[in-house]
N, C-alpha and C. Protein backbone atom coordinates (compact mmCIF):
# COMPACT_ATOMS: atom_id res chain seq x y z
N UNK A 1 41.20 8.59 -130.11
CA UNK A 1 41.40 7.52 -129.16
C UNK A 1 40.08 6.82 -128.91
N UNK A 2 40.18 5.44 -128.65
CA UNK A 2 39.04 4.62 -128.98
C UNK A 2 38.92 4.17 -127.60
N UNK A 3 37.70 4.44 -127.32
CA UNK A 3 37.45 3.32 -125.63
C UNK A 3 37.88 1.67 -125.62
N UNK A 4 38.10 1.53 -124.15
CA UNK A 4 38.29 -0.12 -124.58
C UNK A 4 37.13 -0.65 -124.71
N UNK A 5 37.59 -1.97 -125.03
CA UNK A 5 36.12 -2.97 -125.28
C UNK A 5 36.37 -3.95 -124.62
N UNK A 6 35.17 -4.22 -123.91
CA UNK A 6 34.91 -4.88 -122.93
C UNK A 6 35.52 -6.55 -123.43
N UNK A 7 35.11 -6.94 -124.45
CA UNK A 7 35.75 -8.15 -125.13
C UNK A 7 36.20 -7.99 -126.34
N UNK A 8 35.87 -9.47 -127.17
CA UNK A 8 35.86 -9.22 -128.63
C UNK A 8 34.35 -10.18 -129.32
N UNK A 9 33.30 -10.21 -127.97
CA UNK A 9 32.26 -11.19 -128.33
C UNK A 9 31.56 -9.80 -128.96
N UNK A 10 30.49 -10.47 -129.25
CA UNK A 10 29.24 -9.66 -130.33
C UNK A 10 28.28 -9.60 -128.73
N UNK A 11 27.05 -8.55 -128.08
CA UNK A 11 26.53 -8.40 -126.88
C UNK A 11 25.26 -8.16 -127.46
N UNK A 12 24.10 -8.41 -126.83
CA UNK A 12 22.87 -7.04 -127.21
C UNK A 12 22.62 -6.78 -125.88
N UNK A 13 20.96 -6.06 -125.98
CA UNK A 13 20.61 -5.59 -124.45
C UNK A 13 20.22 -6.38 -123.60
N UNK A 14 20.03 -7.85 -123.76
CA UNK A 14 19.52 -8.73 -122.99
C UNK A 14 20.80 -9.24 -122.04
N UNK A 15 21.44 -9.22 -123.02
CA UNK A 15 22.99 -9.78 -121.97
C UNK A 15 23.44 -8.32 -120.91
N UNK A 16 23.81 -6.86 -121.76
CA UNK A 16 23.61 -5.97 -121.08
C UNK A 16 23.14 -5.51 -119.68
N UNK A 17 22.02 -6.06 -119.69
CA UNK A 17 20.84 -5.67 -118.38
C UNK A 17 21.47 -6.86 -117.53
N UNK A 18 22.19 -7.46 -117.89
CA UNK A 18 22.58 -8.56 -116.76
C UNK A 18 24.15 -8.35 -115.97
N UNK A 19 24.73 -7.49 -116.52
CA UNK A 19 25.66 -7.10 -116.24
C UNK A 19 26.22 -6.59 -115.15
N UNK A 20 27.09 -6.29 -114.44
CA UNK A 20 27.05 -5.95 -112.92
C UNK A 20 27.05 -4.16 -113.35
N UNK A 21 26.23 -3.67 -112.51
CA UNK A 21 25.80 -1.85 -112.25
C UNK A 21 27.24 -1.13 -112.17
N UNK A 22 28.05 -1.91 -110.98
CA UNK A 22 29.86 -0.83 -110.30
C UNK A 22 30.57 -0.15 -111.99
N UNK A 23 30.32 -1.08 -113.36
CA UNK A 23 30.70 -0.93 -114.40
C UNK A 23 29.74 -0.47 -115.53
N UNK A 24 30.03 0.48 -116.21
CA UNK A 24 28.56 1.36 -117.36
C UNK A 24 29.50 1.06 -118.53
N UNK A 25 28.47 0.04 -119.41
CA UNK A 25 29.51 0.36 -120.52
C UNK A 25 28.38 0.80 -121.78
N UNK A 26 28.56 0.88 -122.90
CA UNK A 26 27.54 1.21 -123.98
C UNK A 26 28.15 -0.06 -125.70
N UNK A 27 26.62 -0.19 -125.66
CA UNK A 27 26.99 -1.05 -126.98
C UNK A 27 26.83 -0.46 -128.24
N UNK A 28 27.45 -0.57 -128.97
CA UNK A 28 27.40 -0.55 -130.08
C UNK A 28 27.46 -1.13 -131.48
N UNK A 29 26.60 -1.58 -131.68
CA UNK A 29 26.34 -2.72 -133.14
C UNK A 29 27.14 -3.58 -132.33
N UNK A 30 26.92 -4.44 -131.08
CA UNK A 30 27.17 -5.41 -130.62
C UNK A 30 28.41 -5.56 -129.84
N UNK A 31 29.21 -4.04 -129.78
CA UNK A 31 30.74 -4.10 -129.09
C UNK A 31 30.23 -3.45 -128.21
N UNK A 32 30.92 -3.83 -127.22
CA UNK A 32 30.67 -3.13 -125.80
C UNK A 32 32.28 -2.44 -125.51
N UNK A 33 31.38 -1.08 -124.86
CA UNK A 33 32.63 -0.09 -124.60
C UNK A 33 32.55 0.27 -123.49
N UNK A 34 33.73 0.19 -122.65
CA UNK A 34 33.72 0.68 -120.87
C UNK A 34 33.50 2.29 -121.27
N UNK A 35 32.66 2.95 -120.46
CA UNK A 35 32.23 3.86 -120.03
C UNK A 35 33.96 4.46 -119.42
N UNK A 36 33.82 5.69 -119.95
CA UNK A 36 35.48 6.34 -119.54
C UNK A 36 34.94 6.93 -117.47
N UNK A 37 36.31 7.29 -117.26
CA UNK A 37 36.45 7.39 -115.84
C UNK A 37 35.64 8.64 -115.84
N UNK A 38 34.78 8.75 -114.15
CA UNK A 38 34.38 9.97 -113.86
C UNK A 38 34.84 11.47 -114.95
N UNK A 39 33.53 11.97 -115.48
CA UNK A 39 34.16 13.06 -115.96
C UNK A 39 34.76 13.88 -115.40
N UNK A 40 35.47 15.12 -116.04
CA UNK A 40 36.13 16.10 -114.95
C UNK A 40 34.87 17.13 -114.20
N UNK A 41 35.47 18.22 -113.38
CA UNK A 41 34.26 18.85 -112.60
C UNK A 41 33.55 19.94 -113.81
N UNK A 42 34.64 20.35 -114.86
CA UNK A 42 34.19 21.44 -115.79
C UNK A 42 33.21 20.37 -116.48
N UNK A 43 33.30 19.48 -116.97
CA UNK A 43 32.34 18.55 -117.86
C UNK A 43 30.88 18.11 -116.99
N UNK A 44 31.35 18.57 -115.94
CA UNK A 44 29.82 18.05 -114.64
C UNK A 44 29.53 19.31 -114.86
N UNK A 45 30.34 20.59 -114.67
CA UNK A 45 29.11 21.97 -114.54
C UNK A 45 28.50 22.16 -116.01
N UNK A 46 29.72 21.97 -116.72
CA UNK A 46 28.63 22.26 -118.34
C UNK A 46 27.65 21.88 -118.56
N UNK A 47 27.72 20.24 -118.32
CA UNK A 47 26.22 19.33 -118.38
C UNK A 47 25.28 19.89 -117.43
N UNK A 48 25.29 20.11 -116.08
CA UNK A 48 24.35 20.19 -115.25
C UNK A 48 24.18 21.88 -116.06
N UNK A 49 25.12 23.32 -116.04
CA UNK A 49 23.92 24.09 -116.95
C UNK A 49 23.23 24.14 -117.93
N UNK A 50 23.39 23.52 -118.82
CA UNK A 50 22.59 22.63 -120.05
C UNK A 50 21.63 22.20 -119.78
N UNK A 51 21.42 21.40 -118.50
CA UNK A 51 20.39 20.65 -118.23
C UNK A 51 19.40 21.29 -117.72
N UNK A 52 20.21 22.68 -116.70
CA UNK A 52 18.90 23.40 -115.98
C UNK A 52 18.43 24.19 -117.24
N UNK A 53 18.75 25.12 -118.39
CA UNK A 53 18.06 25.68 -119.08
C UNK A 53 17.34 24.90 -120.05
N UNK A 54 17.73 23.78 -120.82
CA UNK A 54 16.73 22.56 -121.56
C UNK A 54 15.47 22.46 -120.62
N UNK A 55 15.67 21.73 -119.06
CA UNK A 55 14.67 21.35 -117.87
C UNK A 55 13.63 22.50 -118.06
N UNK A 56 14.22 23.70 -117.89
CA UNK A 56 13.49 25.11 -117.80
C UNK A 56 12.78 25.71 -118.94
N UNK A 57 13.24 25.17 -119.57
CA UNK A 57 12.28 25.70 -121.56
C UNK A 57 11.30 24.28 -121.28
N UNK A 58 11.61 23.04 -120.81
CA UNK A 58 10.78 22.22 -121.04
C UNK A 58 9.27 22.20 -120.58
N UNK A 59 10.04 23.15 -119.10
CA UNK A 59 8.72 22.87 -118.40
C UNK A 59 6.91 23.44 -118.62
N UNK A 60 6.09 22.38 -118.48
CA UNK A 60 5.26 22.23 -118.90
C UNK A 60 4.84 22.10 -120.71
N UNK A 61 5.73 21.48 -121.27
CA UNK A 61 5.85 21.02 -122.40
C UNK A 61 5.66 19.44 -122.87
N UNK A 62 5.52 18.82 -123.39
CA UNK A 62 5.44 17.63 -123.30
C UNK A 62 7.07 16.65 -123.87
N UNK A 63 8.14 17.51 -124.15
CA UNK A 63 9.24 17.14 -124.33
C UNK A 63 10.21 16.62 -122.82
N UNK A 64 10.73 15.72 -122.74
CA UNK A 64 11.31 15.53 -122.12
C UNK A 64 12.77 15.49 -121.71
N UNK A 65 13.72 16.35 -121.11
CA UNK A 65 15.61 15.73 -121.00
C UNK A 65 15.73 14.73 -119.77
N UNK A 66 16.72 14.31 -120.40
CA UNK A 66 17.13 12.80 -118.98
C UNK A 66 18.56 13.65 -119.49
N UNK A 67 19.28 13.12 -118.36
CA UNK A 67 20.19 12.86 -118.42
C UNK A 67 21.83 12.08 -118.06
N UNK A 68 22.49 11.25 -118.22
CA UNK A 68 23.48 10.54 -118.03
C UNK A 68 23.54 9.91 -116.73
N UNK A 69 23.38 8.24 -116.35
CA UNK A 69 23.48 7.27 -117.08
C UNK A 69 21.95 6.74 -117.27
N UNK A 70 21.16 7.36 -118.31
CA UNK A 70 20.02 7.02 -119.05
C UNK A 70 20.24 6.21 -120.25
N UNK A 71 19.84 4.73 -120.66
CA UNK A 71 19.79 4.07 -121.76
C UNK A 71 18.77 4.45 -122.73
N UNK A 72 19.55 4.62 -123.98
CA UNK A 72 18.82 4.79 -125.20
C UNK A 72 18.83 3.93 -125.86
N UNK A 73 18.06 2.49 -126.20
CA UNK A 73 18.16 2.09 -127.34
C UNK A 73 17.99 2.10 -128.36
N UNK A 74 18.55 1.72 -129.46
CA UNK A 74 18.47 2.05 -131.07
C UNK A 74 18.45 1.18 -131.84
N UNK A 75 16.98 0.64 -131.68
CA UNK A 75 17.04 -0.82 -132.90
C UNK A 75 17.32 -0.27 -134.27
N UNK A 76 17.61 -1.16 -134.93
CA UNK A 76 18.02 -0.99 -136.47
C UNK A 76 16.53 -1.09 -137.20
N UNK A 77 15.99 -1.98 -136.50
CA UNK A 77 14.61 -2.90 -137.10
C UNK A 77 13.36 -2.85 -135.88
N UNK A 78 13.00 -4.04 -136.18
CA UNK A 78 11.90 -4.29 -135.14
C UNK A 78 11.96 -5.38 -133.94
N UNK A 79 13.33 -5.60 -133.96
CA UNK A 79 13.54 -6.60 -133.08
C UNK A 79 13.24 -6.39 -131.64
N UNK A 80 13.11 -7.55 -130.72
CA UNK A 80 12.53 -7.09 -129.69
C UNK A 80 13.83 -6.57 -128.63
N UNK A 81 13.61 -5.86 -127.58
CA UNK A 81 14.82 -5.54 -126.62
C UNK A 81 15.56 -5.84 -126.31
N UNK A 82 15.50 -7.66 -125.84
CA UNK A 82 16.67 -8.32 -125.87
C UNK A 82 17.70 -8.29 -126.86
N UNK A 83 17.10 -8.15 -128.10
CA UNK A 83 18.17 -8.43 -129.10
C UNK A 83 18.61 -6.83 -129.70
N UNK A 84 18.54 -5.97 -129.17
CA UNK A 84 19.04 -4.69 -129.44
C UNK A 84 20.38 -4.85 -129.25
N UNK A 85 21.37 -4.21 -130.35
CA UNK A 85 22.70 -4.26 -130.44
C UNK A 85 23.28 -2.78 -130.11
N UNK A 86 22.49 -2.31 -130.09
CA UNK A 86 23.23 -0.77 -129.58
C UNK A 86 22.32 -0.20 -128.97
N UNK A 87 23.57 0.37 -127.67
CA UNK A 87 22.71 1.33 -126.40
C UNK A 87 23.89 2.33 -126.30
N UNK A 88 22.89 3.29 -125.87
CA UNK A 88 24.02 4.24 -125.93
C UNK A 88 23.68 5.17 -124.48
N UNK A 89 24.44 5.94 -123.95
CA UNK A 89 24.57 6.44 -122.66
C UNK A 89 24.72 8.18 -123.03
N UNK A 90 23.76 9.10 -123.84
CA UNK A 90 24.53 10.35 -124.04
C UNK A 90 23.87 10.94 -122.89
N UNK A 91 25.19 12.10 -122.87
CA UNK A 91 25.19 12.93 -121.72
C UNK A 91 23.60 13.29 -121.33
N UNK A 92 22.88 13.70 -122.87
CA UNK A 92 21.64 14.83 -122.46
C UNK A 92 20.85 14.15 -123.28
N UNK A 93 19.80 13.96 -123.27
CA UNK A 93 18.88 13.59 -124.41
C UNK A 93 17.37 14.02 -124.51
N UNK A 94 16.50 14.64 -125.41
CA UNK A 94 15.45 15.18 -125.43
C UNK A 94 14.81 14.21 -125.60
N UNK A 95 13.58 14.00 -125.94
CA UNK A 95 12.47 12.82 -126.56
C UNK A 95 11.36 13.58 -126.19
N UNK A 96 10.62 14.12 -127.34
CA UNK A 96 9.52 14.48 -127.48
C UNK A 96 8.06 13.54 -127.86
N UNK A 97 8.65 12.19 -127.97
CA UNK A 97 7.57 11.32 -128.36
C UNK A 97 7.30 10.59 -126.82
N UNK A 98 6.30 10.78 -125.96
CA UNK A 98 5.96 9.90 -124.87
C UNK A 98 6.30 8.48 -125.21
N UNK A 99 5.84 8.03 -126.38
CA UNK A 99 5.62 6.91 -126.79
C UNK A 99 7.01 5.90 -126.71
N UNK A 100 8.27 6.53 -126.71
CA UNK A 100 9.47 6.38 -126.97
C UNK A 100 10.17 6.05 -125.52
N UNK A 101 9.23 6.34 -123.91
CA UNK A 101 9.93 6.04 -122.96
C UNK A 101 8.97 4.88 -122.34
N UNK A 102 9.89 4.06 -121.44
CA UNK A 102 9.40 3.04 -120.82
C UNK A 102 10.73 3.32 -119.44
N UNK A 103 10.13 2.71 -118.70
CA UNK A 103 11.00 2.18 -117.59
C UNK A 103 11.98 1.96 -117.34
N UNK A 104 12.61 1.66 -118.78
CA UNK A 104 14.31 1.38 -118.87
C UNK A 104 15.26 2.40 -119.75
N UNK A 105 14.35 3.10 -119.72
CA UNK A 105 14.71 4.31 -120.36
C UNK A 105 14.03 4.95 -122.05
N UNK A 106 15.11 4.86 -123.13
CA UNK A 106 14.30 5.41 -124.38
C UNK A 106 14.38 4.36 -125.40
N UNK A 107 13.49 4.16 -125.80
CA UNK A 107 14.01 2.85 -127.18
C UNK A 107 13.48 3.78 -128.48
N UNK A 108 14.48 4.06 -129.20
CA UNK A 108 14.29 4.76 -130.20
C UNK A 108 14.72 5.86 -130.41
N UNK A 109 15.09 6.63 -131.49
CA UNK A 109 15.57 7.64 -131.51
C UNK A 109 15.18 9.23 -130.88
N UNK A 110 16.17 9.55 -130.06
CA UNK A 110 15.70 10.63 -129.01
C UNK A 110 15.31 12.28 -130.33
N UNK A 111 15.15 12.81 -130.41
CA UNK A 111 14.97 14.26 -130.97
C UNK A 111 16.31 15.22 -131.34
N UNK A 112 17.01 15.11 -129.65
CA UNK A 112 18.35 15.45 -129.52
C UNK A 112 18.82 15.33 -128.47
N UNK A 113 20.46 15.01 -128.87
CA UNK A 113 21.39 14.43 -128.19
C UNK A 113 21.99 15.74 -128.12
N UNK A 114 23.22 15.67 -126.70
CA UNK A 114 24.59 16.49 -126.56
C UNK A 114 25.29 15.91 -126.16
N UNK A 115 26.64 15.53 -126.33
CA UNK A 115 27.41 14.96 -125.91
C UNK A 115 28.53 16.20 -125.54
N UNK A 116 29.26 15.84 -123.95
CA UNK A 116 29.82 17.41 -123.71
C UNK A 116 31.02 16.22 -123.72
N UNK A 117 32.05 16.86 -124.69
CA UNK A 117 33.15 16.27 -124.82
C UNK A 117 34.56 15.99 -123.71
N UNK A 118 35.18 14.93 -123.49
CA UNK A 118 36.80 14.96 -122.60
C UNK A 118 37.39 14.24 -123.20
N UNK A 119 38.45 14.04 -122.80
CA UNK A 119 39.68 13.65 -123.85
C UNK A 119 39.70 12.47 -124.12
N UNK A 120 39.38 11.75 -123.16
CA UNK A 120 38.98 10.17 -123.54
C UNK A 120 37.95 9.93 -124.16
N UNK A 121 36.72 11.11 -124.40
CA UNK A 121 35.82 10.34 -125.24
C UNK A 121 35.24 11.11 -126.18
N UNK A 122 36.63 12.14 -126.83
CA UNK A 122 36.42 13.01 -128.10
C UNK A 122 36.18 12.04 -129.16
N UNK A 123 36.77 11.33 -129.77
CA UNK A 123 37.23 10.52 -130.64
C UNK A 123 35.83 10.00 -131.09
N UNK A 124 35.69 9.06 -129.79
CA UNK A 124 34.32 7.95 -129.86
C UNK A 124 33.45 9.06 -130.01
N UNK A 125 32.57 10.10 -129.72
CA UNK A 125 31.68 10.42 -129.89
C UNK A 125 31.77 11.72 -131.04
N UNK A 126 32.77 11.83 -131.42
CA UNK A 126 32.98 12.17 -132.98
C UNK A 126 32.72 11.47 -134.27
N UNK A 127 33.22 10.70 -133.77
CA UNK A 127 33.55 9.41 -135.25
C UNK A 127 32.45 8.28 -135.15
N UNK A 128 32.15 7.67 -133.92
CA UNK A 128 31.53 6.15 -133.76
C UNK A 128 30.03 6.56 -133.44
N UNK A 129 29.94 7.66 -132.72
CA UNK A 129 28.58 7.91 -131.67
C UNK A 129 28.15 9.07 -133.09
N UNK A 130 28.81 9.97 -133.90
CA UNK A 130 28.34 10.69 -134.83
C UNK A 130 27.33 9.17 -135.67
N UNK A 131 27.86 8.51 -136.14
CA UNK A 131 27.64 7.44 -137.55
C UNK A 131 25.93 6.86 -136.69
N UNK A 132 26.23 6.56 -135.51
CA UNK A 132 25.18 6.17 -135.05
C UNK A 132 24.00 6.72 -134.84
N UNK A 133 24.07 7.94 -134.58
CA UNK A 133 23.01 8.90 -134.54
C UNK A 133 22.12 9.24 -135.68
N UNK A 134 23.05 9.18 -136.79
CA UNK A 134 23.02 9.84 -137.77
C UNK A 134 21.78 8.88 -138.37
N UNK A 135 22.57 7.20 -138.28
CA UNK A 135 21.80 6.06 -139.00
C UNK A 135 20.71 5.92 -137.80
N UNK A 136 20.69 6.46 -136.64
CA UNK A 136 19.28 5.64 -135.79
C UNK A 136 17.83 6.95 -135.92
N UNK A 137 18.74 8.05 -136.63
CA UNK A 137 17.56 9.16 -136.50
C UNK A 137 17.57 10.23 -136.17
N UNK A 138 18.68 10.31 -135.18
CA UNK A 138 18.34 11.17 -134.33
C UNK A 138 18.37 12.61 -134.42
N UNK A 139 17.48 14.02 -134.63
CA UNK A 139 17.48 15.35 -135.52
C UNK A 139 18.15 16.15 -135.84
N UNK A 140 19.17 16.16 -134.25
CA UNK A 140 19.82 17.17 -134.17
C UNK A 140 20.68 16.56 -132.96
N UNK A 141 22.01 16.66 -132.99
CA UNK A 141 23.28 15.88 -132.32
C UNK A 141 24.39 17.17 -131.99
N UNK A 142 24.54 17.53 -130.79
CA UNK A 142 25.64 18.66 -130.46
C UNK A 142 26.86 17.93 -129.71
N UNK A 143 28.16 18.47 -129.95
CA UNK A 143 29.12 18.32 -129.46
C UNK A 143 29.49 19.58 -128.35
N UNK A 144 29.81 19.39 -127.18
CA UNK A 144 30.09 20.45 -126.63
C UNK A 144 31.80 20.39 -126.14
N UNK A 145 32.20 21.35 -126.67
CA UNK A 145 33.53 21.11 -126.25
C UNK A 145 34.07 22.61 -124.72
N UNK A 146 34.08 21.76 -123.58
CA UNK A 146 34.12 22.69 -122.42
C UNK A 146 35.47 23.57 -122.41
N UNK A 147 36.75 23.03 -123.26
CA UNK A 147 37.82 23.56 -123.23
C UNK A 147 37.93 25.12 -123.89
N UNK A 148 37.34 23.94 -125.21
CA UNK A 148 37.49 25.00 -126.44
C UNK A 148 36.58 26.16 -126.42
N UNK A 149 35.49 26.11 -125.91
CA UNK A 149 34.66 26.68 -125.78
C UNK A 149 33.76 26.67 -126.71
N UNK A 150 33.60 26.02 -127.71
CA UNK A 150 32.82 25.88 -128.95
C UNK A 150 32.03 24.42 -129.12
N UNK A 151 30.78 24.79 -129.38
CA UNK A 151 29.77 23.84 -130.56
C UNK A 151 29.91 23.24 -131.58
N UNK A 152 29.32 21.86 -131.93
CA UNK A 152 29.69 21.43 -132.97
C UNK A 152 28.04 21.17 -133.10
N UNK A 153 27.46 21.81 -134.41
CA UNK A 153 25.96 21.05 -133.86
C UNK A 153 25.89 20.24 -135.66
N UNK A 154 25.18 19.03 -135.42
CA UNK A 154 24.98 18.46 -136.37
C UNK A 154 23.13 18.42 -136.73
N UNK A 155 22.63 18.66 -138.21
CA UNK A 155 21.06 18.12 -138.13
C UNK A 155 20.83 17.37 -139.28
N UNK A 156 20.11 16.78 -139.22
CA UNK A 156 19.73 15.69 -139.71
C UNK A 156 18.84 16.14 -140.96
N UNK A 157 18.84 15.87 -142.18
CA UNK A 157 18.25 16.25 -143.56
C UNK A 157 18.47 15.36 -144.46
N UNK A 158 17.32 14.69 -145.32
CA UNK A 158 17.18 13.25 -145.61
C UNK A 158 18.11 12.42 -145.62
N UNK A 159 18.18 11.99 -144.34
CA UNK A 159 18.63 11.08 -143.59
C UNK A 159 19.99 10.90 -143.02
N UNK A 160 20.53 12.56 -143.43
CA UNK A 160 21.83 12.32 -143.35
C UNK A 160 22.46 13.74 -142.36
N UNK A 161 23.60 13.46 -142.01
CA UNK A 161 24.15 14.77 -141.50
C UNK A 161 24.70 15.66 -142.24
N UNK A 162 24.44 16.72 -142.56
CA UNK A 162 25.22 17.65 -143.20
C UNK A 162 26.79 18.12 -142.82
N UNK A 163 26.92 19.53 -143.46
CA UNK A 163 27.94 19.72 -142.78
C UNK A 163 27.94 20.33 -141.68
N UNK A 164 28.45 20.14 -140.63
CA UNK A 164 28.04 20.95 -139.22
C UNK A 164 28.40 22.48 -139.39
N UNK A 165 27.42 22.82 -137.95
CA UNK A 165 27.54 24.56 -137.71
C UNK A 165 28.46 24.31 -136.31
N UNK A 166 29.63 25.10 -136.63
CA UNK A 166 30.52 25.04 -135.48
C UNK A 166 30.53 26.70 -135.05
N UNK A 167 30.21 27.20 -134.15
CA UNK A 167 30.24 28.04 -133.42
C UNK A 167 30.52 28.30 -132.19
N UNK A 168 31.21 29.71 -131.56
CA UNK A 168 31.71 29.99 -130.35
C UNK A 168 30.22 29.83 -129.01
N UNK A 169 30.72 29.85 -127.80
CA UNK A 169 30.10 30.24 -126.82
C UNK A 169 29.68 31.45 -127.04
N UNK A 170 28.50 32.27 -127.65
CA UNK A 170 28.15 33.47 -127.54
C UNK A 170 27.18 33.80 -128.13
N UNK A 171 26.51 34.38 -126.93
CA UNK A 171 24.98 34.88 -127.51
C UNK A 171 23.83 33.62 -127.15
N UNK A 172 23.00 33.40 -128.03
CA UNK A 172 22.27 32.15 -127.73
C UNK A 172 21.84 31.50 -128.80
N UNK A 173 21.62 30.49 -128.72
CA UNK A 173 21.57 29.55 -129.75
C UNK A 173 19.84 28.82 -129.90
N UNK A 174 18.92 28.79 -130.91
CA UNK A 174 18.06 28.02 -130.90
C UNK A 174 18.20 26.71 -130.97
N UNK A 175 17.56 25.26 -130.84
CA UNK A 175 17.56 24.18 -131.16
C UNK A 175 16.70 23.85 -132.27
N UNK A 176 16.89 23.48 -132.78
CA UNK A 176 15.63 23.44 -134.42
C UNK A 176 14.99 22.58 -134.16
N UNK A 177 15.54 20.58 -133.38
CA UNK A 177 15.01 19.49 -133.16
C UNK A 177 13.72 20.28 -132.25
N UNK A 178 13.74 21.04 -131.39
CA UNK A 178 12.90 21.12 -130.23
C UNK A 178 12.56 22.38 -130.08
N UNK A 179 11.76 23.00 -130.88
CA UNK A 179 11.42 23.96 -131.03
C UNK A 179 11.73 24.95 -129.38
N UNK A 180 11.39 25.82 -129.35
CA UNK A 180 11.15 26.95 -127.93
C UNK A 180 12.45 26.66 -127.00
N UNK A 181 13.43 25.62 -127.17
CA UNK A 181 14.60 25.33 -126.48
C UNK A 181 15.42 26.49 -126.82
N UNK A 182 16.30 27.22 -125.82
CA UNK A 182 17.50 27.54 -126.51
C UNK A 182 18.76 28.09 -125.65
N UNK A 183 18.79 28.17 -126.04
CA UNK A 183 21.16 27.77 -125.08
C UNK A 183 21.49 29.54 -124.96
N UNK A 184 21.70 29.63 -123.14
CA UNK A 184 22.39 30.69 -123.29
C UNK A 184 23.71 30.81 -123.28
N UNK A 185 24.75 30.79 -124.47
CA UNK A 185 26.38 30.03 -123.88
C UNK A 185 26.90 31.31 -123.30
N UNK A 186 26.12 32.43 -122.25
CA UNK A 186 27.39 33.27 -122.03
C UNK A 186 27.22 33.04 -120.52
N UNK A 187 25.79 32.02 -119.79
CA UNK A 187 25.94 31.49 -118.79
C UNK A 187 27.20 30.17 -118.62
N UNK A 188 27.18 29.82 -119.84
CA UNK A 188 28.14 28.49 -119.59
C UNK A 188 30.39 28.60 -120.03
N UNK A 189 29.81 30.04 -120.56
CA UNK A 189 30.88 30.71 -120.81
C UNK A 189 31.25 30.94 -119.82
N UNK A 190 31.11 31.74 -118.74
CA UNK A 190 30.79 32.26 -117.46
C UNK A 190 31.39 31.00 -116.52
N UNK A 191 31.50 29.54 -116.75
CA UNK A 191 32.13 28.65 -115.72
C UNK A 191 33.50 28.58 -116.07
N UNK A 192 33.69 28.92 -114.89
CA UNK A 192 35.31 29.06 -114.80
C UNK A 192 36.08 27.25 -115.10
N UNK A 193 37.39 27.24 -115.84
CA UNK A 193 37.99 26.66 -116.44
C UNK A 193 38.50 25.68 -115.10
């Protein structure tokens, strides 16, 4: 299932930033997609424990997590900000390059992404938000699925995604993008359904 789209015009980030705040949407190669409704509460606790153990390996590191509604942009080229055609909104995002944040968030490809999956926005960040990652850089890309209880992790090897490592909630997991990171899933196992 595909998010709606805001129109059928072509957008970048200059028009974007002008947009009214009450509505989050994310572009992509120039389509703009409404941001799906409030996640559920299981998709808020997954993200927020994710975030405290990433936050907690980070600290005093020079890597950084943001997380959701943080803009990432992803030029193709060298064009300047205004004319960026895709922004994207993922749940979690690392960036180990200082160089890569400004004020409006990240321009350039983050290290690693997670996207914690719901039903409205399995699809898109399978199929549309995978292709994008893949082509803007980005090392290492996880799917978290709160139902299923399982990982989808994708990494990046000349230039492409392989085939993913899909694994259960159990035990702990390293991050390869970010070295010293790593996932305990039997804390996140542990949130009740």
């Amino acid at each position: 299932m595909s998010l709606p789209r805001r129109d059928d015009a072509r957008h970048t980030y200059g028009e974007y930033r002008r947009w009214r705040e009450d509505i989050r949407y994310e572009l992509i190669d120039g389509v703009a997609y409404a941001m799906a409704p409030a996640p559920s509460r299981l998709h808020q606790e997954v993200l927020l424990e994710l975030a405290r153990q990433v936050a907690n390996a980070l600290a005093e590191r020079p890597c950084r997590a943001f997380i959701a509604p943080f803009d990432v942009r992803l030029p193709k080229a060298d064009e300047v900000d205004e004319e960026v055609d895709t922004v994207v909104q993922p749940d979690l995002s690392v960036v180990c390059d200082p160089g890569k944040l400004d004020e409006r968030g990240c321009r350039g490809a983050p290290d690693w992404i997670v996207e914690v999956l719901s039903p409205a926005t399995a699809g898109h960040d399978h199929i549309l938000k995978r292709a994008v990652y893949e082509r803007a850089g980005v090392r290492e890309y996880w799917l978290v699925h709160p139902v299923d209880r399982i990982v989808t992790v994708y990494r990046l090897e000349d230039g492409r995604y392989g085939v993913p490592e899909v694994r259960e909630w159990q035990g702990r997991q390293t991050v390869a993008a970010v070295p010293g990171v790593e996932i305990d899933w039997e804390r996140l196992a542990a949130i009740p359904e």
